[in-house]
Protein backbone atom coordinates (compact mmCIF):
# COMPACT_ATOMS: atom_id res chain seq x y z
CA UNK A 1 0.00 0.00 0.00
CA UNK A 2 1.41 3.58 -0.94
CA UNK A 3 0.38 6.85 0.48
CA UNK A 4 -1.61 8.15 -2.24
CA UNK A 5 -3.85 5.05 -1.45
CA UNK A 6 -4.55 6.15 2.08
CA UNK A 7 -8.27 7.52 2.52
CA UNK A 8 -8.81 9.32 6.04
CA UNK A 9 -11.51 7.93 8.14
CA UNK A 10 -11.95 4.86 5.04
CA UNK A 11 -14.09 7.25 3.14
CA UNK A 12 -15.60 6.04 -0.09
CA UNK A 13 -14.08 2.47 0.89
CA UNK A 14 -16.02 -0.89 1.07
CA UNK A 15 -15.47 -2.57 4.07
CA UNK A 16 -18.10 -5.16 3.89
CA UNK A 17 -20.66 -6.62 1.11
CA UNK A 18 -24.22 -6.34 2.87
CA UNK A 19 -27.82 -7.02 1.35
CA UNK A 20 -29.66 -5.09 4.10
CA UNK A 21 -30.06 -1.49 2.51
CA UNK A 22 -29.28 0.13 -0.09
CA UNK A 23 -28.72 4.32 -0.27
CA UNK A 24 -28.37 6.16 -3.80
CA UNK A 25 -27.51 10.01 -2.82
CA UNK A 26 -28.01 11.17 -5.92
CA UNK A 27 -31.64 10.55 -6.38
CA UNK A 28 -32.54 10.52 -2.65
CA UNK A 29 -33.31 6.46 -2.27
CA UNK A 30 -33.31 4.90 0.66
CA UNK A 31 -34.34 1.29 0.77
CA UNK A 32 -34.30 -1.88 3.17
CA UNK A 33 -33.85 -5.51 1.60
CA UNK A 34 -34.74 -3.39 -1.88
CA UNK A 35 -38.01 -1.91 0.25
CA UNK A 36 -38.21 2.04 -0.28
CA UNK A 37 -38.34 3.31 3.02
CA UNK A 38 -41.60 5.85 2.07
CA UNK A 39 -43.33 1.92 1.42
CA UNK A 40 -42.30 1.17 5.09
CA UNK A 41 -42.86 4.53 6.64
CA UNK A 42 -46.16 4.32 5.16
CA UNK A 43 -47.35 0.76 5.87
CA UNK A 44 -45.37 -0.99 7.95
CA UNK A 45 -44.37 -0.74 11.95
CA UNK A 46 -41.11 -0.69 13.80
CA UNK A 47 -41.14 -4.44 14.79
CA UNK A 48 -41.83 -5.32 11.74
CA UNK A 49 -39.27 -3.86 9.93
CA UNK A 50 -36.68 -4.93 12.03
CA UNK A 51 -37.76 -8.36 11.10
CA UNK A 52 -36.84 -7.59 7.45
CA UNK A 53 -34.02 -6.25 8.46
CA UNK A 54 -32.52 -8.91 10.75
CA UNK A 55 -33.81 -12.10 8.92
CA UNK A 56 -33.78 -10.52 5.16
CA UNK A 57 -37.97 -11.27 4.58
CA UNK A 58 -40.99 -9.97 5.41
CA UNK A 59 -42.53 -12.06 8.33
CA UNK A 60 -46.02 -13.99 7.85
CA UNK A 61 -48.75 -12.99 10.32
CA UNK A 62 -48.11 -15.58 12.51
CA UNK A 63 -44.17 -15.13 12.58
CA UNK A 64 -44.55 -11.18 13.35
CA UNK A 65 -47.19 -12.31 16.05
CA UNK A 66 -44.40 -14.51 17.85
CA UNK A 67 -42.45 -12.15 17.47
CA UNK A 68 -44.12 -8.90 19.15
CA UNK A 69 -45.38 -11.12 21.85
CA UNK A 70 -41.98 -12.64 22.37
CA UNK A 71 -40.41 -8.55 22.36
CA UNK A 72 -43.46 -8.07 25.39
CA UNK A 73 -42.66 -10.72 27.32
CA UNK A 74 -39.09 -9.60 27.78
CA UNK A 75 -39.41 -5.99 27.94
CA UNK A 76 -38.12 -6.25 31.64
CA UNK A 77 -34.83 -5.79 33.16
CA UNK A 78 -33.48 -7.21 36.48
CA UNK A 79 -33.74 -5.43 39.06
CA UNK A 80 -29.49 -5.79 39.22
CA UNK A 81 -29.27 -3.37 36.59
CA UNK A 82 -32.30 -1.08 37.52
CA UNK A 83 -29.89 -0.77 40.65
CA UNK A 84 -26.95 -0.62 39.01
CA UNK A 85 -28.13 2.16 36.74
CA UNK A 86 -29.76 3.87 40.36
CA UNK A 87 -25.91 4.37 41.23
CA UNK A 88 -25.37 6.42 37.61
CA UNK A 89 -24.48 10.08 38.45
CA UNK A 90 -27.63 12.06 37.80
CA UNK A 91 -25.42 14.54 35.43
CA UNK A 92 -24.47 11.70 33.06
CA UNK A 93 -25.61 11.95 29.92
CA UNK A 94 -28.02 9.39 28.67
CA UNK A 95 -25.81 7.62 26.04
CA UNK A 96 -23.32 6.97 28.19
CA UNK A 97 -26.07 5.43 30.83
CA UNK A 98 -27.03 3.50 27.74
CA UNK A 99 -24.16 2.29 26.71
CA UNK A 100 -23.22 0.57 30.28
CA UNK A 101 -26.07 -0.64 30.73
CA UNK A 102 -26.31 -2.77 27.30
CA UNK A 103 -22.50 -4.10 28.34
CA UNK A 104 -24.27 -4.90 31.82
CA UNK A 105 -26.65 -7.30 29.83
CA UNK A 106 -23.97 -9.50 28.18
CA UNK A 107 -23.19 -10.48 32.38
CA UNK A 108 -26.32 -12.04 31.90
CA UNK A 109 -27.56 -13.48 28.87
CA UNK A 110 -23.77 -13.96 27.57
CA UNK A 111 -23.10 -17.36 26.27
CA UNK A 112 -21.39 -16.77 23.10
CA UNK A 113 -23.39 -19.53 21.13
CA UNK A 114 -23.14 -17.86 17.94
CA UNK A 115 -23.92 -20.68 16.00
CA UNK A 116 -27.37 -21.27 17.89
CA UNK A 117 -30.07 -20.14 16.05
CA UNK A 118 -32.36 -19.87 18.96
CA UNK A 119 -29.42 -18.09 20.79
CA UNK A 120 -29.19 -15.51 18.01
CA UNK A 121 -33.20 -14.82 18.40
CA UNK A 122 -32.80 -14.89 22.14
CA UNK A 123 -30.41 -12.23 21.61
CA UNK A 124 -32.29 -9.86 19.28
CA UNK A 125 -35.06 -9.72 20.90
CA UNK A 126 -34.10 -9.28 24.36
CA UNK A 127 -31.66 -6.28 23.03
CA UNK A 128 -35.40 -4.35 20.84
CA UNK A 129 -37.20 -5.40 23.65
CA UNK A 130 -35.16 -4.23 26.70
CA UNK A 131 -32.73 -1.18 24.97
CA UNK A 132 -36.50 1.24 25.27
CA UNK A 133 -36.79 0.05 28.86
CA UNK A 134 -33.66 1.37 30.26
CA UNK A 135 -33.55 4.55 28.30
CA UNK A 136 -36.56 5.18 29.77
CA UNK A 137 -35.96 3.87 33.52
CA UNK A 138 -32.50 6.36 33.18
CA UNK A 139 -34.49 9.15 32.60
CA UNK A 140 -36.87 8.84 35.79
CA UNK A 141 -34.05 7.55 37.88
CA UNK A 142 -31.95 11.05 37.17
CA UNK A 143 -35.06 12.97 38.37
CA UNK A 144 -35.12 11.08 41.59
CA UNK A 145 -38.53 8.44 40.78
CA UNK A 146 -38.79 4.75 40.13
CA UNK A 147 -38.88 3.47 36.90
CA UNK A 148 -42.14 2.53 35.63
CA UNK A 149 -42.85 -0.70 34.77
CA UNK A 150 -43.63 -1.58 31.27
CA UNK A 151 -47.03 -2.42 29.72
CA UNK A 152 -47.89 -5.41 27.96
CA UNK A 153 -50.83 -4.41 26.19
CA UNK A 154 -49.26 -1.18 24.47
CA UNK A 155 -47.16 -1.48 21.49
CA UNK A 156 -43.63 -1.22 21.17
CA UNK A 157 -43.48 2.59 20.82
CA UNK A 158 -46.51 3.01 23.08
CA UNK A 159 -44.64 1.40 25.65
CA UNK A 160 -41.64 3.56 25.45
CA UNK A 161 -43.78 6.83 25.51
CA UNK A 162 -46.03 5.51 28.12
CA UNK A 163 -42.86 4.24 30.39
CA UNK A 164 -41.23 7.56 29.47
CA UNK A 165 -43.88 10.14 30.38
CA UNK A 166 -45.42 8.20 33.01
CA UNK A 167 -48.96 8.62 31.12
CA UNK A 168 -50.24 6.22 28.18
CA UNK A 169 -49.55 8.24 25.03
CA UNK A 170 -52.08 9.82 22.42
CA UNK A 171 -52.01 6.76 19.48
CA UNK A 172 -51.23 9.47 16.72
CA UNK A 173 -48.30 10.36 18.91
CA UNK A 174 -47.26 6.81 19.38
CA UNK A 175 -48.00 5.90 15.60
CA UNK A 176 -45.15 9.16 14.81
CA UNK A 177 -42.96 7.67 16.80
CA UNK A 178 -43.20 4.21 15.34
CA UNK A 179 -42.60 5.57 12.09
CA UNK A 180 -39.62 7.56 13.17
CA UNK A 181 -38.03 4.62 14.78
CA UNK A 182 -38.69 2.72 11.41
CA UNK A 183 -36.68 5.77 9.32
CA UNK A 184 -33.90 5.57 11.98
CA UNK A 185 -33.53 2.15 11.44
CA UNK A 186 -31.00 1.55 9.38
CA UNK A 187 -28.49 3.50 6.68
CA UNK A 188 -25.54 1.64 5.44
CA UNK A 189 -22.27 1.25 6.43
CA UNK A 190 -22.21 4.47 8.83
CA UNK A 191 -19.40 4.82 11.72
CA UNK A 192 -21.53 2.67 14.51
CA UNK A 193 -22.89 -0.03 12.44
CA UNK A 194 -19.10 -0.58 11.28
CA UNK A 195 -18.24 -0.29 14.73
CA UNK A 196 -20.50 -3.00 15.65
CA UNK A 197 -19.16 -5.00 12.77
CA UNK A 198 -15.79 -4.97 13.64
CA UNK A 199 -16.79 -5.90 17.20
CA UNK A 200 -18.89 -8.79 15.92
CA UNK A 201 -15.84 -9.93 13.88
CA UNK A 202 -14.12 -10.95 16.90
CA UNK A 203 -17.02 -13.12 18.20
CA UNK A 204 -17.80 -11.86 21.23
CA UNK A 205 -21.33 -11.50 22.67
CA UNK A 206 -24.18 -9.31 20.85
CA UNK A 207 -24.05 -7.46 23.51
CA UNK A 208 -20.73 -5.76 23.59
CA UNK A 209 -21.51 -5.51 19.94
CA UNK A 210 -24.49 -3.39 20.62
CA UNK A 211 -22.87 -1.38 23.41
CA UNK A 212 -19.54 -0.30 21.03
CA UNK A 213 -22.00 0.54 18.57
CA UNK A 214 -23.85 2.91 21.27
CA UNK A 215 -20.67 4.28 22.50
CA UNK A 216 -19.47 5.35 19.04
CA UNK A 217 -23.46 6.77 18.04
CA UNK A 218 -22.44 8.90 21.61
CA UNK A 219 -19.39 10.94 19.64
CA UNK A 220 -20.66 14.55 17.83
CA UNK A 221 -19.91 13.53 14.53
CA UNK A 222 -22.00 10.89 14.52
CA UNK A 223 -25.00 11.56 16.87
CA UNK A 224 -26.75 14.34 18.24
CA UNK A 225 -27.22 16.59 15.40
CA UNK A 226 -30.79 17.04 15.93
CA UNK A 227 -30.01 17.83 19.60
CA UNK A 228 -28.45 20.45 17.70
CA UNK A 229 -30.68 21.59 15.47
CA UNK A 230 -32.71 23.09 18.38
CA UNK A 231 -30.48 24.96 19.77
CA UNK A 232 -29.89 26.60 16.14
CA UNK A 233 -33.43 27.20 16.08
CA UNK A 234 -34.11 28.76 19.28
CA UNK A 235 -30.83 31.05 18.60
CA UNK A 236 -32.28 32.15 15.80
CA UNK A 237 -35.14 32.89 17.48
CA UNK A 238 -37.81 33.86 14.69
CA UNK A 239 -38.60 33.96 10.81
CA UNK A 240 -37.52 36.87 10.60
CA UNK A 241 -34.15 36.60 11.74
CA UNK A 242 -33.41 34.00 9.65
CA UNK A 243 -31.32 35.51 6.72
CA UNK A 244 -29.45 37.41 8.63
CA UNK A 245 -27.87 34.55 10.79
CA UNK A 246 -27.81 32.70 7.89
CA UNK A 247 -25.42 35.32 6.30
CA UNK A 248 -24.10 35.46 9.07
CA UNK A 249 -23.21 31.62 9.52
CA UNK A 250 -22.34 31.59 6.02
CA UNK A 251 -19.52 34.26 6.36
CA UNK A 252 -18.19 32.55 9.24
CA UNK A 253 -18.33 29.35 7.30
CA UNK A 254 -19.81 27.98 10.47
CA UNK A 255 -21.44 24.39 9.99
CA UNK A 256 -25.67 25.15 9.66
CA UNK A 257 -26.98 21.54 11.91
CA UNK A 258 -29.52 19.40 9.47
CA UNK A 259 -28.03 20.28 6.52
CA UNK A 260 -25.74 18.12 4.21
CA UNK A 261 -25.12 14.42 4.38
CA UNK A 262 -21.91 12.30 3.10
CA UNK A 263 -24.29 10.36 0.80
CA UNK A 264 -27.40 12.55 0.46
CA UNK A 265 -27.08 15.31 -2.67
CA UNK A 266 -30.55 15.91 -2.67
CA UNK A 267 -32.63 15.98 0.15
CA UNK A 268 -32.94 13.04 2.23
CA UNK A 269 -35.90 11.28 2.11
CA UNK A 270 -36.50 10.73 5.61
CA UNK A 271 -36.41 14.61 6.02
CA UNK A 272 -39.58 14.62 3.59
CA UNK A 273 -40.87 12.06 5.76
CA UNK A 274 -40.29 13.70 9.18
CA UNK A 275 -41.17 16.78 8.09
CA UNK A 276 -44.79 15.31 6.76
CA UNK A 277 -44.90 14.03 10.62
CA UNK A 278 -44.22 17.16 12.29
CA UNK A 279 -47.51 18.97 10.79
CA UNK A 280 -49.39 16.20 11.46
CA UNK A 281 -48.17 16.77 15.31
CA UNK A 282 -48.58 20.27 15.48
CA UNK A 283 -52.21 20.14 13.58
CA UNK A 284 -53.05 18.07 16.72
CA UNK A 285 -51.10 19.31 19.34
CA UNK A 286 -50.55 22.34 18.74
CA UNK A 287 -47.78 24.93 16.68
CA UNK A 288 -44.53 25.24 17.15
CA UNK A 289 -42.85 28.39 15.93
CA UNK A 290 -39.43 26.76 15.53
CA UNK A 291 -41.37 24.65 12.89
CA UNK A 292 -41.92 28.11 10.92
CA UNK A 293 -38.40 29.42 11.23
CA UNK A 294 -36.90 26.19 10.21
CA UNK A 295 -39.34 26.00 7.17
CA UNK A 296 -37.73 29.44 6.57
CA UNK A 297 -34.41 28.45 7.12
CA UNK A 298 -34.52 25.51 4.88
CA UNK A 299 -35.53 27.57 2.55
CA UNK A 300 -33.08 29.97 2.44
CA UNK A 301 -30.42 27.42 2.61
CA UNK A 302 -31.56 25.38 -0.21
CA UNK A 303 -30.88 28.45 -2.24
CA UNK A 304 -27.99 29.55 -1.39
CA UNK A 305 -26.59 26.08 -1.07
CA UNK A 306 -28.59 23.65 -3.38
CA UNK A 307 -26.52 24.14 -6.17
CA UNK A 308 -23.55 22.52 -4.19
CA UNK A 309 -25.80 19.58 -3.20
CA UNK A 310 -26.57 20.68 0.91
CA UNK A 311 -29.96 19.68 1.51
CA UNK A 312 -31.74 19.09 4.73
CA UNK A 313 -31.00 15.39 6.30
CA UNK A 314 -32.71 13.05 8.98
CA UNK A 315 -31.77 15.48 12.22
CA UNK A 316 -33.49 18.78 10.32
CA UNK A 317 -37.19 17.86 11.60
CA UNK A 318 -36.56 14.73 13.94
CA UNK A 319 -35.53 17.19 17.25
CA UNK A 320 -39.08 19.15 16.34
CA UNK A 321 -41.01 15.92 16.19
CA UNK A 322 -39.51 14.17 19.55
CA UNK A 323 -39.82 17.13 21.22
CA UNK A 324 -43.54 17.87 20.66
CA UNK A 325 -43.97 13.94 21.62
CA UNK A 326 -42.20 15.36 25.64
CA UNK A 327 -38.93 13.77 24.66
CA UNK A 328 -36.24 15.96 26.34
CA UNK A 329 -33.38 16.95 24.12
CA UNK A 330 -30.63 14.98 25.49
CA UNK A 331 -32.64 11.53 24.84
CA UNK A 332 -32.90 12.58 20.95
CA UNK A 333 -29.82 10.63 20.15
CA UNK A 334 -30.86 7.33 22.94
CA UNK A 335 -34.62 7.18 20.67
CA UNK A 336 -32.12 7.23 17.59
CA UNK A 337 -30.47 4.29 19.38
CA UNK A 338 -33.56 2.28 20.26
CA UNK A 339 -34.64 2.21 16.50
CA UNK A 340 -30.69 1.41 14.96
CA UNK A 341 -30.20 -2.03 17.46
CA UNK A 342 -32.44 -3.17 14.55
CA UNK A 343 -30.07 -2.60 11.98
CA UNK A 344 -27.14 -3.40 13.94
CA UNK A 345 -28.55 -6.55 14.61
CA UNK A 346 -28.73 -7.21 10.86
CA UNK A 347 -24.88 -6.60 10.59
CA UNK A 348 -24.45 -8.37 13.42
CA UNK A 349 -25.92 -11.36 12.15
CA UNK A 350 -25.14 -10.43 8.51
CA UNK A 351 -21.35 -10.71 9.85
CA UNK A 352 -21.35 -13.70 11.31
CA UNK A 353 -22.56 -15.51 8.19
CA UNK A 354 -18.64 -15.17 6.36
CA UNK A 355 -16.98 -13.75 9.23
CA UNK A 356 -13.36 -12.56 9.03
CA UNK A 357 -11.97 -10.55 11.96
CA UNK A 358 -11.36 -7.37 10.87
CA UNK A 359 -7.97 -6.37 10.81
CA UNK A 360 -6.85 -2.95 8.17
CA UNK A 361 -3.26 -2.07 8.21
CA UNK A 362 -1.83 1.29 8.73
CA UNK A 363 1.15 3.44 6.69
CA UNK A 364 3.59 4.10 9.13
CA UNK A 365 4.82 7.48 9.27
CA UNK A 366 7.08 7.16 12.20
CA UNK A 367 10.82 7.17 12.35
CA UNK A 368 12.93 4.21 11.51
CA UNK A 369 16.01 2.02 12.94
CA UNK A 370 16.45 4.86 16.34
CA UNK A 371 18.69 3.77 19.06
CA UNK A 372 17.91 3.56 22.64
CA UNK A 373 19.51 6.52 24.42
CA UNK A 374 20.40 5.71 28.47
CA UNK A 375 18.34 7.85 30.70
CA UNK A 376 21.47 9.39 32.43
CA UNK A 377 22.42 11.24 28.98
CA UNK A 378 18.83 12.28 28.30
């Protein structure tokens, strides 16, 4: 390998061959197992789609029966880790809470039987069913309550709203959320699911797997953009303010949250989505101004920057959306995390099917043949 061959941070590099979506930037296509994603959005649900994504087909009524019912049942954590995550400092963040306590589950349920089919679905769905719980039981814990126990007659993103906000959740609220979780899914070969693939490469448990894939979602360049995105919004403050801090941004060539994407030259199509979702929130629950000024300021950045292909992505409208739903700003990226175990399961699984430990080399820029010089003449 020569220099000239070296890409920073792999870009534009295959690093694995994978059937489980499929992204063209260009024309704004999103798809998973060669399903458009507005198909899903549209008619599908969460659990479902994670089903496609995991084991490559569509489930039968009776299979995606088994399968919700088997996500209920095991919705629960032990009461070790609801203590272990009492003794979390209440200033943590919540993606650090999460990521500890996913690694806490591998003491557990770890038994490494990777070639165990019923070990494999043992593991999936106690990692969908359980990851909701403990985001949730972190965020009542840090205000000082008891978690709240889940519900076995809601639905999966009933549940999470209901165990969140301590109050069963309007079902147009909970049906938003279910698609959202659906869009979040999956998207390629991303930093965390190629984290999670390299830690699946090794064979350890699906549980590390899941928690190096949290812990690298938890780093700014990856996750919490649409944590961001607020606080653009509210700096901005109203419509009218928006070309001016937009000139403003643009002469400081600062970076404007929600906009762009390293695949996406048009916009995304999960911004169409969630944007479609947000007015169908605020028609119900009321208007949010924000929604008006970034309306405005997508806008104004789509002509001063469409020509260069800087559209609005996934985080533009998501931070409106989960915050209308009660979801506080720091648990954007955690919901984001709930819905990708589903594709990182895929990978997961996907991996171990030709698996090869991963192991790149480097170009070594150091020097060569020193000599060890005696402390004393230091």
């Amino acid at each position: 390998m020569t220099v000239c061959e070296y890409k920073p941070g792999l870009e534009g590099i295959p690093a694995a061959q994978s059937s489980i979506s499929y992204v063209d930037g260009k024309q704004g296509i999103l798809e998973y197992r060669g399903i458009r994603i507005e198909d899903l959005a549209e008619k599908s649900t969460f659990l479902e789609t994670s089903y496609l994504l995991i084991w490559g087909t569509l489930p039968t009524k009776e299979e995606l029966e088994a399968f919700e019912g088997e996500i209920r049942y095991h919705r629960r954590i032990k009461y070790r880790i609801r203590d272990m995550m009492k003794c979390f400092p209440e200033t943590g963040h919540p993606m650090d809470a999460l990521q500890a306590s996913a690694a806490a589950l591998g003491l557990f349920y770890s038994r490494r039987a990777l070639d165990n089919p019923a070990y494999i679905r043992e593991a999936v769905v106690r990692l969908l069913a359980k990851i909701p719980t403990m985001v949730a039981a972190f965020q009542l814990m840090r205000k000082g309550n008891d978690p709240v126990r889940p519900r076995d007659d809601l639905d999966y993103s009933a549940n999470f709203l209901y165990m969140l906000n301590e109050r069963e959740p309007d079902p147009l609220a909970a049906q938003i959320l279910d698609v959202c979780l659906t869009l979040h899914a999956e998207h390629t070969m991303n930093a965390s699911t190629f984290s999670a693939r390299v830690t699946a490469s090794t064979l350890t448990d699906p549980y590390a797997v899941i928690a190096s894939a949290v812990g690298t979602l938890a780093g700014p360049l990856h996750g919490g953009a649409n944590e961001e995105v607020i606080t653009m919004l509210e700096e901005i403050g109203s419509v009218e303010n928006v070309g001016a801090w937009l000139k403003d941004a643009l002469q400081r060539k600062a970076k404007i949250m929600g906009f762009g994407h390293r695949v996406y030259k048009v916009k995304d199509p999960r911004a169409t989505i969630l944007q479609n979702l947000a007015e169908k929130l605020f028609e119900k629950f009321g208007h949010d101004k924000y929604y008006d000024i970034a309306v405005e300021l997508e806008r104004a950045v789509e002509e001063k920057l469409g020509e260069k292909g800087i559209y609005s992505n996934v985080d533009f409208y998501s931070g409106l959306v989960y915050r209308k739903m009660g979801i506080p700003t720091d648990l954007f990226t955690p919901v984001f995390a709930i819905a990708r175990v589903a594709g990182w399961l895929a990978h997961w699984k996907e991996q171990l099917g030709e698996n090869r430990i991963y192991r790149p080399t480097q170009i070594y820029t150091g020097s060569r043949e020193a000599s060890y010089i005696p402390i004393e003449q230091r």
